[in-house]
Protein backbone atom coordinates (compact mmCIF):
# COMPACT_ATOMS: atom_id res chain seq x y z
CA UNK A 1 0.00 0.00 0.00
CA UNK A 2 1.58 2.95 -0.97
CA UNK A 3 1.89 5.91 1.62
CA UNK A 4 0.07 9.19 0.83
CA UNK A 5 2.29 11.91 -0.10
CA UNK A 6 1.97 15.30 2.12
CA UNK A 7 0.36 17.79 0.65
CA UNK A 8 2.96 20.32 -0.03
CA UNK A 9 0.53 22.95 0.74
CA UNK A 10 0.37 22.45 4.19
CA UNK A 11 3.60 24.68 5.42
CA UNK A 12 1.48 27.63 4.03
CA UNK A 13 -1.46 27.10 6.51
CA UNK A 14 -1.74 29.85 9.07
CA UNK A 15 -2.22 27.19 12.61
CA UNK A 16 -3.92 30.54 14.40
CA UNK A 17 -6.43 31.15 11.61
CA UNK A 18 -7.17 27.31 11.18
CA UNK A 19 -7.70 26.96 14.74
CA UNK A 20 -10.03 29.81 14.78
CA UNK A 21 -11.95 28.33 11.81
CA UNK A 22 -11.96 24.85 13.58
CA UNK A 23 -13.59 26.58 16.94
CA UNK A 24 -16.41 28.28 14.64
CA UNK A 25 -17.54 24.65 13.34
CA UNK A 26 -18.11 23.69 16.43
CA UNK A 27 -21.29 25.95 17.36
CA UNK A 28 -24.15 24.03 15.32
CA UNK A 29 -28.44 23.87 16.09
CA UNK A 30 -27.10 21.09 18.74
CA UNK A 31 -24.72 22.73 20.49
CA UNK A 32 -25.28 26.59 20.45
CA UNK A 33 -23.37 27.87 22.94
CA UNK A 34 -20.03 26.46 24.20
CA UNK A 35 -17.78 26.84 27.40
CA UNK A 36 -13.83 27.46 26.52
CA UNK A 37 -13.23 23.69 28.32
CA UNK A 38 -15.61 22.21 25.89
CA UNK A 39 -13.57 23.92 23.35
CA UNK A 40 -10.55 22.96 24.55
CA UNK A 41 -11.64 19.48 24.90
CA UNK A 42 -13.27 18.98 21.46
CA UNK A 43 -10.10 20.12 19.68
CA UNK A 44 -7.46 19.54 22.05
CA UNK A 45 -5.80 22.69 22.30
CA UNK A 46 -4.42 24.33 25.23
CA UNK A 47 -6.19 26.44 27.56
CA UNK A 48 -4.06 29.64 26.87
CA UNK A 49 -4.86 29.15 22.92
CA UNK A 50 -8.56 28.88 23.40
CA UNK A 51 -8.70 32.06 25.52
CA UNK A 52 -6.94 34.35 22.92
CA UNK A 53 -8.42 32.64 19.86
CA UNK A 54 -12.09 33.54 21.76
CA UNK A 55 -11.02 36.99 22.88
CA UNK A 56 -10.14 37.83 19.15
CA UNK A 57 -13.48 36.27 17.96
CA UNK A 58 -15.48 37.95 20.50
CA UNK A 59 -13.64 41.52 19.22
CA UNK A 60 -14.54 40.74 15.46
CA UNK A 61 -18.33 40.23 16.62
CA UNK A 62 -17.74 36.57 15.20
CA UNK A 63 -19.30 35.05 19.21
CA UNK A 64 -20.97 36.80 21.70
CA UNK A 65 -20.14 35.68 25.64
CA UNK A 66 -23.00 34.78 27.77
CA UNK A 67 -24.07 36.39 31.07
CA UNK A 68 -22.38 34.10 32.70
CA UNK A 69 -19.18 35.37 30.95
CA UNK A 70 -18.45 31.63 30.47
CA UNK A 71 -20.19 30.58 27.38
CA UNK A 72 -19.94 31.93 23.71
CA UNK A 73 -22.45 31.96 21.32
CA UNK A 74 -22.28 32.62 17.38
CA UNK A 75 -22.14 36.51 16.90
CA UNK A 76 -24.14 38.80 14.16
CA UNK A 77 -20.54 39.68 12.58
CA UNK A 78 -20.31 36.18 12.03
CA UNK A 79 -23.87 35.65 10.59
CA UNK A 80 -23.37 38.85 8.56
CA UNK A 81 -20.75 37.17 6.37
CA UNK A 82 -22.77 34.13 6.46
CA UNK A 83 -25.69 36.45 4.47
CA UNK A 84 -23.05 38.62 2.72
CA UNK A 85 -21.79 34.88 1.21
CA UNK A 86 -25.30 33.65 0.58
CA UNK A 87 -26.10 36.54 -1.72
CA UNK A 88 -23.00 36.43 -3.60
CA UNK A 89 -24.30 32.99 -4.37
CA UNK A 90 -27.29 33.17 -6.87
CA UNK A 91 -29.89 32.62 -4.81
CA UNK A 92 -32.46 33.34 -7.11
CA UNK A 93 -31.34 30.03 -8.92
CA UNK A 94 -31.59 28.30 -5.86
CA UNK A 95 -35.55 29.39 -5.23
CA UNK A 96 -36.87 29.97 -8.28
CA UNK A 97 -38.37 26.22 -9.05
CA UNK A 98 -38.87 26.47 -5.78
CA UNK A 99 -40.87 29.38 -5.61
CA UNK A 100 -42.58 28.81 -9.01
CA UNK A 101 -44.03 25.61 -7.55
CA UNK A 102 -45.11 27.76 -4.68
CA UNK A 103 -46.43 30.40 -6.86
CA UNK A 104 -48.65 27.76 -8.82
CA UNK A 105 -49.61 25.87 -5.79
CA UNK A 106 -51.49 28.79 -4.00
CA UNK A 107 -52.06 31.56 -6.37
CA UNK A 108 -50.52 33.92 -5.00
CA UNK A 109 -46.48 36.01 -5.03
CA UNK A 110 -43.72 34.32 -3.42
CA UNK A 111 -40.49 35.37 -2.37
CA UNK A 112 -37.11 34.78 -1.31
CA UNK A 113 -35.08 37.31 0.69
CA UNK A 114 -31.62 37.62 2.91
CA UNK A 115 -30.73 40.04 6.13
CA UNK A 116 -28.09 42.95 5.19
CA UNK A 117 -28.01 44.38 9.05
CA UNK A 118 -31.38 45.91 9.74
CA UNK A 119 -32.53 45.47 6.80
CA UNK A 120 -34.76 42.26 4.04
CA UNK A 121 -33.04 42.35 0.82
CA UNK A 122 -35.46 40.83 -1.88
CA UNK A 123 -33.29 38.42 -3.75
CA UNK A 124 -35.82 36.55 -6.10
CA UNK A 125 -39.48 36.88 -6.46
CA UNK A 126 -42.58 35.06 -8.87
CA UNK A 127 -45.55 36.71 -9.33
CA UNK A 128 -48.54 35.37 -9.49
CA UNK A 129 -50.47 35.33 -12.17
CA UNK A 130 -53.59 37.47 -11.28
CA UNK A 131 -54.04 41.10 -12.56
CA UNK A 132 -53.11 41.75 -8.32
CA UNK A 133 -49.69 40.77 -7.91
CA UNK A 134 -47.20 41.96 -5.81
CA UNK A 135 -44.56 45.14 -7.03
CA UNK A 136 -41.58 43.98 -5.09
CA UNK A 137 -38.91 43.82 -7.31
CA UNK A 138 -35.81 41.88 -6.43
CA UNK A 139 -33.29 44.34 -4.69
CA UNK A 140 -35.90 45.85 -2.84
CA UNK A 141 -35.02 46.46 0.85
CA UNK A 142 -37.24 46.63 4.01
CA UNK A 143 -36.48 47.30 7.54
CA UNK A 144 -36.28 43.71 9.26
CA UNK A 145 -38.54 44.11 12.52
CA UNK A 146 -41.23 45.47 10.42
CA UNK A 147 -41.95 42.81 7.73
CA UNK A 148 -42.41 38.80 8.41
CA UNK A 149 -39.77 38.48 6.04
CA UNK A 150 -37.37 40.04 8.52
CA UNK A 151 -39.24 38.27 11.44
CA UNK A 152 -38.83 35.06 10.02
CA UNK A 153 -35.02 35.96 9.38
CA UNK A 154 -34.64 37.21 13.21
CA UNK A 155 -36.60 34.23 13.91
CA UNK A 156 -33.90 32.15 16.16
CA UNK A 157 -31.32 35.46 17.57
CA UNK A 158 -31.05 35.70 20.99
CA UNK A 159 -31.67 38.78 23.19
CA UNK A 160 -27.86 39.65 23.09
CA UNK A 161 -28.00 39.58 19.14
CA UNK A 162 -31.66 41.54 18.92
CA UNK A 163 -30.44 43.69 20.72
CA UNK A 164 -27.29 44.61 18.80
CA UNK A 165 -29.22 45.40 15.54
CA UNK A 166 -31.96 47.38 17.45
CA UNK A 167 -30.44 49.41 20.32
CA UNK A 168 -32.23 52.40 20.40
CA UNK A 169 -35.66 52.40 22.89
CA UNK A 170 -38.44 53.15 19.97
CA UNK A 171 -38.43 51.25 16.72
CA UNK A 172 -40.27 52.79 13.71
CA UNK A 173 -43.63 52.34 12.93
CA UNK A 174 -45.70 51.41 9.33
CA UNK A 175 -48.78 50.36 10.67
CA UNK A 176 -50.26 50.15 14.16
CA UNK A 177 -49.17 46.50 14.09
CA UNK A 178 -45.64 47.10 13.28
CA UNK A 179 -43.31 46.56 16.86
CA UNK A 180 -42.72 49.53 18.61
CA UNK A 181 -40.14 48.62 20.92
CA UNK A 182 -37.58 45.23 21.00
CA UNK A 183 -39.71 43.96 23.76
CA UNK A 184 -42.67 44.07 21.27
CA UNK A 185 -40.54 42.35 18.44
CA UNK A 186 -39.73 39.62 20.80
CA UNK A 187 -43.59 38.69 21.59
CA UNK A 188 -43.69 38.49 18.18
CA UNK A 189 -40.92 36.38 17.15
CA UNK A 190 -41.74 34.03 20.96
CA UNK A 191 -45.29 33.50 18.83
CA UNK A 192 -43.77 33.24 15.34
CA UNK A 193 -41.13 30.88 16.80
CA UNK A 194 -43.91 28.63 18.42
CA UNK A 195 -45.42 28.56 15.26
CA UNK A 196 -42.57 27.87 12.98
CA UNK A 197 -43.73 29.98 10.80
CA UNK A 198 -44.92 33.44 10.61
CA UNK A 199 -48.98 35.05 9.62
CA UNK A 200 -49.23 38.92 8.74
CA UNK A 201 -52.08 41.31 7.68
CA UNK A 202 -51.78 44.43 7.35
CA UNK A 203 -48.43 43.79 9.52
CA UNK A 204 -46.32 46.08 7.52
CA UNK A 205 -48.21 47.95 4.75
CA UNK A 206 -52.39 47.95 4.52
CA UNK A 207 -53.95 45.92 2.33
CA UNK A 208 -51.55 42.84 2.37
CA UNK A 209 -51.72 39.41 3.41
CA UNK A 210 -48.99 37.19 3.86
CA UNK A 211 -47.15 33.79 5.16
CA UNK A 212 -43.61 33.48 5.67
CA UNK A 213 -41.35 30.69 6.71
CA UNK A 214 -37.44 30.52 7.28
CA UNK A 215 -35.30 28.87 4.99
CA UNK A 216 -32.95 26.54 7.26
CA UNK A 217 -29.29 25.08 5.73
CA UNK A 218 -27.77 22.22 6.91
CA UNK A 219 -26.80 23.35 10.05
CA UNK A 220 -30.23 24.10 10.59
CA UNK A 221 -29.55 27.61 10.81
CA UNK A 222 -31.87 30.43 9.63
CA UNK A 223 -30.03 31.65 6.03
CA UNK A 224 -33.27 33.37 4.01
CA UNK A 225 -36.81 33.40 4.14
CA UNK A 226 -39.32 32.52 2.04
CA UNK A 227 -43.56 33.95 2.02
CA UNK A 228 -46.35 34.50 -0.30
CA UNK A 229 -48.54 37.74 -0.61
CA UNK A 230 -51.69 39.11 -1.49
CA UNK A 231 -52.64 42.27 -2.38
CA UNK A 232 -55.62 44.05 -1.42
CA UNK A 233 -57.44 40.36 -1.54
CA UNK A 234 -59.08 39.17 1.74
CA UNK A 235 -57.28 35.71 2.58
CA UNK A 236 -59.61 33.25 4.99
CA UNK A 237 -57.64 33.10 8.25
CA UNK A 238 -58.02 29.24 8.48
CA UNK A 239 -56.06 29.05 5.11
CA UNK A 240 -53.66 31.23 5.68
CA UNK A 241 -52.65 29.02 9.19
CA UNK A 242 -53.77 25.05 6.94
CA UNK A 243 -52.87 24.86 2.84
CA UNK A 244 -51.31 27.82 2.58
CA UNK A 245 -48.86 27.49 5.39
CA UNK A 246 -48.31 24.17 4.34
CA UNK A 247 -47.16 25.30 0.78
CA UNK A 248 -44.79 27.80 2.50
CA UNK A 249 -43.14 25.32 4.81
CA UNK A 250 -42.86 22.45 2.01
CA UNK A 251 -40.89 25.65 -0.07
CA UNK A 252 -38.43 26.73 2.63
CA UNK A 253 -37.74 22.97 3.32
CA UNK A 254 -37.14 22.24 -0.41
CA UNK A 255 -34.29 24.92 -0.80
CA UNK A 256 -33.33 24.26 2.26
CA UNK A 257 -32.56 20.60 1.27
CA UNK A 258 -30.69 22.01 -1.76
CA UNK A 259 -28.68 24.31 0.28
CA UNK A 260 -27.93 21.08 2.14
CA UNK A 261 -26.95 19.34 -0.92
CA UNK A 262 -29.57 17.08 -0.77
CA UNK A 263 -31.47 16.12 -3.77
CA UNK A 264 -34.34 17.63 -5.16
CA UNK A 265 -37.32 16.71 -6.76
CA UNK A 266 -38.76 18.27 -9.88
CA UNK A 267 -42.03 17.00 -9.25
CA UNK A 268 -44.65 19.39 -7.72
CA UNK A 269 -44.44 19.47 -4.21
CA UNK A 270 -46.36 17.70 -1.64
């Protein structure tokens, strides 16, 4: 059996910057937050390394530390890139048999869209194919606490990370329904999150209906949402929460499987 050659590569790998890369896999849906033992013991480096790899993480906003200044979390500088990456990427591609199937299955205008800070970038869109469609055009850009698409994308931060993307005491207003203050936004997101999905009418501008889901990547984190609209049509409430949610869901999940590099299906969706 012949011996594999070394990669001649590896004298140009920077140990400090691998290290740090190899302590940012760790944090996944199962194990959130993380202790600087845990670290220490899933990678088997020394204590001293840990402490100044996590110090220069926590500067870059790449983990936050807990209130029990023990545990680190992913940061929003970290999930910033994370978006930043994802719409590099043609996402539009990703969605758009996605969202076509979505678009056919319930009528209505579906959507795919990304966080940039505060803000829902629009990144691909279908319309549907009444004379009433939705106008959002892809690059269009809401504020986040304001729209489900932006709930849906806040949908799993912590009060830490809420709170560094909203720190002033009043938010701004659209509609009477829109979240006044980060305590409101976080009743809403406790019920969206219960949910697993997200309802709004009216929520952000009059006149529109809509159901929004997050789009999940292997890791299970939240990397885009997904949601169909209506425009100035009434939509029966007990739709909106039984087919129609069920369309959404089945949507996010199928790009969310691609993301994942799973297979999928052509076929119409369930």
């Amino acid at each position: 059996m012949k011996e594999k050659k070394p990669d001649a590569r590896e004298r140009y790998v920077v140990p400090a910057l691998a290290h740090g890369l190899a302590v940012l896999s760790l944090f996944s849906r199962e194990h959130p937050s993380l202790t600087a033992p845990d670290i220490c013991a899933a990678l088997g480096l020394p204590r001293a390394t840990v402490f100044r790899i996590m110090v220069t993480l926590e500067r870059a906003g790449y983990v936050l530390r807990g209130a029990d200044e023990r545990t680190f979390r992913l940061g929003p500088g970290l999930l910033n890139r994370g978006f930043s990456y994802l719409a590099a990427l043609d996402l539009s591609e990703i969605g758009q048999l996605a969202l076509h199937r979505l678009r056919d299955r319930t009528g209505l205008s579906a959507h795919l869209a990304v966080r940039d800070g505060r803000e829902v970038v629009y990144v691909a869109r279908v319309a549907a194919l009444s004379t009433v469609a939705s106008n959002v055009q892809i690059g269009t850009r809401f504020p986040a606490h304001a729209t489900i698409m932006g709930r849906m994308l806040l949908l799993d931060m912590n009060d830490d990370e809420l709170r560094a993307i909203f720190p002033e005491r009043k938010l701004p207003q659209s509609t009477p329904q829109t979240p006044a203050t980060l305590a409101d936004l976080k009743d809403v997101l406790a019920a969206d999150r219960a949910r697993g999905y997200g309802v709004s009418q009216s929520f952000f501008e009059r006149g529109v209906s809509a159901v929004g889901a997050p789009v999940r990547d292997g890791a299970g984190r939240v990397v885009a949402a997904i949601n169909v609209t209506a425009v100035d049509t009434h939509i029966d409430v007990e739709a909106m929460h039984g087919p129609i949610k069920e369309a959404v869901l089945d949507a996010a999940q199928d790009i969310g499987r691609w993301l994942a590099g799973a297979p999928v299906s052509a076929a119409p969706l369930r």
